[in-house]
Protein backbone atom coordinates (compact mmCIF):
# COMPACT_ATOMS: atom_id res chain seq x y z
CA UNK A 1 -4.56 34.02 9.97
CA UNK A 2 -4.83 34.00 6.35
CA UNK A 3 -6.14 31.14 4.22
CA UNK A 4 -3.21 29.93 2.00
CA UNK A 5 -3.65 28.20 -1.57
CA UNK A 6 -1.69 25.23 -1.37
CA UNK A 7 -1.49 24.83 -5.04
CA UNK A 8 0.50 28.03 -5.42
CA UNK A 9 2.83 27.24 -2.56
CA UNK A 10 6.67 25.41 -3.19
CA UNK A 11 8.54 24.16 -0.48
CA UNK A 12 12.43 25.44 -1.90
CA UNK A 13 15.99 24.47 -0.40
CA UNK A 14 18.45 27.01 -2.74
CA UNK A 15 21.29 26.06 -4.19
CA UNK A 16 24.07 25.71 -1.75
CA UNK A 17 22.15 24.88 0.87
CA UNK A 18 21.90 21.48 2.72
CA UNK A 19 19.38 19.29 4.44
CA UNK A 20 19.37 15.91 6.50
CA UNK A 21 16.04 14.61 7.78
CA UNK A 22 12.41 14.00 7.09
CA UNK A 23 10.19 16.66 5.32
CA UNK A 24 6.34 16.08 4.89
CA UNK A 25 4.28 18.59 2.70
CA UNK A 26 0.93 19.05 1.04
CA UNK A 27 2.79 21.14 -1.50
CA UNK A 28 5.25 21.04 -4.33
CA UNK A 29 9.27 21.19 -2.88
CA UNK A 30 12.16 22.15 -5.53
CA UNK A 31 15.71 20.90 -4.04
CA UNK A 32 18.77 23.10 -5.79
CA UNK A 33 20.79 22.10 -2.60
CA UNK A 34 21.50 18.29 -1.19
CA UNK A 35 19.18 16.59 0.60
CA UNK A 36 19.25 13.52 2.64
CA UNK A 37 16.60 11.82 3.91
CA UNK A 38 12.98 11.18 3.28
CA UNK A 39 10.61 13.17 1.33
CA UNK A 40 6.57 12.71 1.39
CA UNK A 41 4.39 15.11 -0.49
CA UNK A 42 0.77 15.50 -2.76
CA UNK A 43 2.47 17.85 -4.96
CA UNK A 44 5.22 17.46 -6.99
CA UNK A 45 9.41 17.19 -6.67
CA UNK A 46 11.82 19.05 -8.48
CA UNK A 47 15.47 18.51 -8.54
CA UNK A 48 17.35 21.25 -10.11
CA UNK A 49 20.32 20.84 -12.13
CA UNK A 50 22.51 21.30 -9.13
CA UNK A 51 20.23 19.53 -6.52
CA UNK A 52 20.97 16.11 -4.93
CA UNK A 53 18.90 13.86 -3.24
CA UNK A 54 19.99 10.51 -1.13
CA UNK A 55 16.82 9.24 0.22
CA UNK A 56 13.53 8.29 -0.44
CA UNK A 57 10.80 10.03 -2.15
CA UNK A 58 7.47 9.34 -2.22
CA UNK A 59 4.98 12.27 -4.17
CA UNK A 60 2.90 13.12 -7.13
CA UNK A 61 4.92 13.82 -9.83
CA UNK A 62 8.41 14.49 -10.29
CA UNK A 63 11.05 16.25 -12.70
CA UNK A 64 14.76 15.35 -12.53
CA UNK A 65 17.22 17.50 -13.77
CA UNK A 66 20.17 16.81 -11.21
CA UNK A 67 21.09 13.92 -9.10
CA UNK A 68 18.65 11.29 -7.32
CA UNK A 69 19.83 8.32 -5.47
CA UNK A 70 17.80 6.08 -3.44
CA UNK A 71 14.08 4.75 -3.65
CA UNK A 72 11.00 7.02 -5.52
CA UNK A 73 7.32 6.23 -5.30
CA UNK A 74 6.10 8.39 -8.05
CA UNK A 75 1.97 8.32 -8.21
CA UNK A 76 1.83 9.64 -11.62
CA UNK A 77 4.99 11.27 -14.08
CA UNK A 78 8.11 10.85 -13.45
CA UNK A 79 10.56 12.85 -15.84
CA UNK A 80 14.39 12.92 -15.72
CA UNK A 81 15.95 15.80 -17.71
CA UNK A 82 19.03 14.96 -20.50
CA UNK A 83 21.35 16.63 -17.33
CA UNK A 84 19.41 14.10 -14.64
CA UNK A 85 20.59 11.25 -12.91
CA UNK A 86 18.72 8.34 -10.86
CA UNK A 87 19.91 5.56 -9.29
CA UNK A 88 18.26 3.15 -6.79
CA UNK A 89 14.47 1.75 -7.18
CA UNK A 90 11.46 3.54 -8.66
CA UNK A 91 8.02 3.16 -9.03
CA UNK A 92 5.67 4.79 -11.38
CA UNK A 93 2.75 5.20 -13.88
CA UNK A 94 4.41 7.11 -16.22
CA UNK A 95 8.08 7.62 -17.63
CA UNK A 96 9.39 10.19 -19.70
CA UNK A 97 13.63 9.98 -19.75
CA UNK A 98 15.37 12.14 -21.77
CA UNK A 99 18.06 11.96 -24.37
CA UNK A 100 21.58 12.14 -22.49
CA UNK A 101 19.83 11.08 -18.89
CA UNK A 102 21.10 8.30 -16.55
CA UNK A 103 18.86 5.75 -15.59
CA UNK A 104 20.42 3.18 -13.58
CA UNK A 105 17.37 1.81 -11.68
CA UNK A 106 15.16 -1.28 -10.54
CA UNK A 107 11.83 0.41 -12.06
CA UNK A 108 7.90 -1.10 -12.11
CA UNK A 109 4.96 0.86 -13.04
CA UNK A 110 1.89 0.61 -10.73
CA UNK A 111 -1.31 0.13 -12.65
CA UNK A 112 -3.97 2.16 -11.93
CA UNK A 113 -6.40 -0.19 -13.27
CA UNK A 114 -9.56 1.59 -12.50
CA UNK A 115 -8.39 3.84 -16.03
CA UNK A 116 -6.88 1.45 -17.95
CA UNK A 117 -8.71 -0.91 -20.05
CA UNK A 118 -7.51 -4.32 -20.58
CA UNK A 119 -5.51 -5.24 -24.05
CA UNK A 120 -7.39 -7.31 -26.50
CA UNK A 121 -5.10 -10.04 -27.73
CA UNK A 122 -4.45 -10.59 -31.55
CA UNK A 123 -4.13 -13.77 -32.34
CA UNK A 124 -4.74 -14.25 -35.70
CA UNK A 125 -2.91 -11.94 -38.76
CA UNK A 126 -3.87 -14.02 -41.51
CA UNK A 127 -7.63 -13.30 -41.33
CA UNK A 128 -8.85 -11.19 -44.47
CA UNK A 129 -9.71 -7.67 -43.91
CA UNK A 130 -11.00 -4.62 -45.20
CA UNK A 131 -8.36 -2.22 -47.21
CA UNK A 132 -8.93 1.38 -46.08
CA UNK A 133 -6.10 2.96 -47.68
């Protein structure tokens, strides 16, 4: 048997296409079809400009370009596209949406406080200070 590279491998379902059920993957999976159901992966999701998704998602990262609705558990970037559309609950460190996207969405970011160092508080403006400029 040969020894696959996960890294270079993308679970696909093409554009006209459909799928109801529950996938599970080490690797990245690009809808350009519908999908309904639940989605668990390491890698990351991709919804194509003319993929759908009614479920739950739970991966990496993700880049929306077409339609999400439902529940997404993003561990790092989520990105929705100007043509992308997400409605439902979402979860995630980061957040990029573009110009022209759809967010309707309950949304939290998880902290991954083992990175992140606390904010120092300003309290006090009116405390002389250096001119550097």
């Amino acid at each position: 048997m040969k020894n696959y590279d996960l890294s270079a491998s993308c679970n696909t379902i093409e554009k006209n296409s459909s799928f109801t059920g529950n996938f599970t993957s080490e690797s990245d999976f690009r809808i350009d079809g519908s999908f309904e159901g639940n989605i668990e992966t390491k890698g990351k999701v991709v919804i194509g400009k003319n993929g759908k998704i009614d479920g739950t998602i739970v991966c990496s990262s993700a880049d929306i370009e077409g339609k999400f609705s439902g529940t997404i558990h993003v561990e790092d970037l989520l990105s929705i596209r100007s043509s992308g559309e997400v409605h439902g609950d979402v979860v995630m460190s980061k957040l990029i949406v573009e110009s022209g996207a759809v967010f309707n969405a309950k949304s939290s970011m998880q902290n991954e406080a083992s990175n992140i160092a606390p904010l120092k508080k300003i309290t006090n403006f009116n405390d002389t200070r250096e001119k550097t400029a």
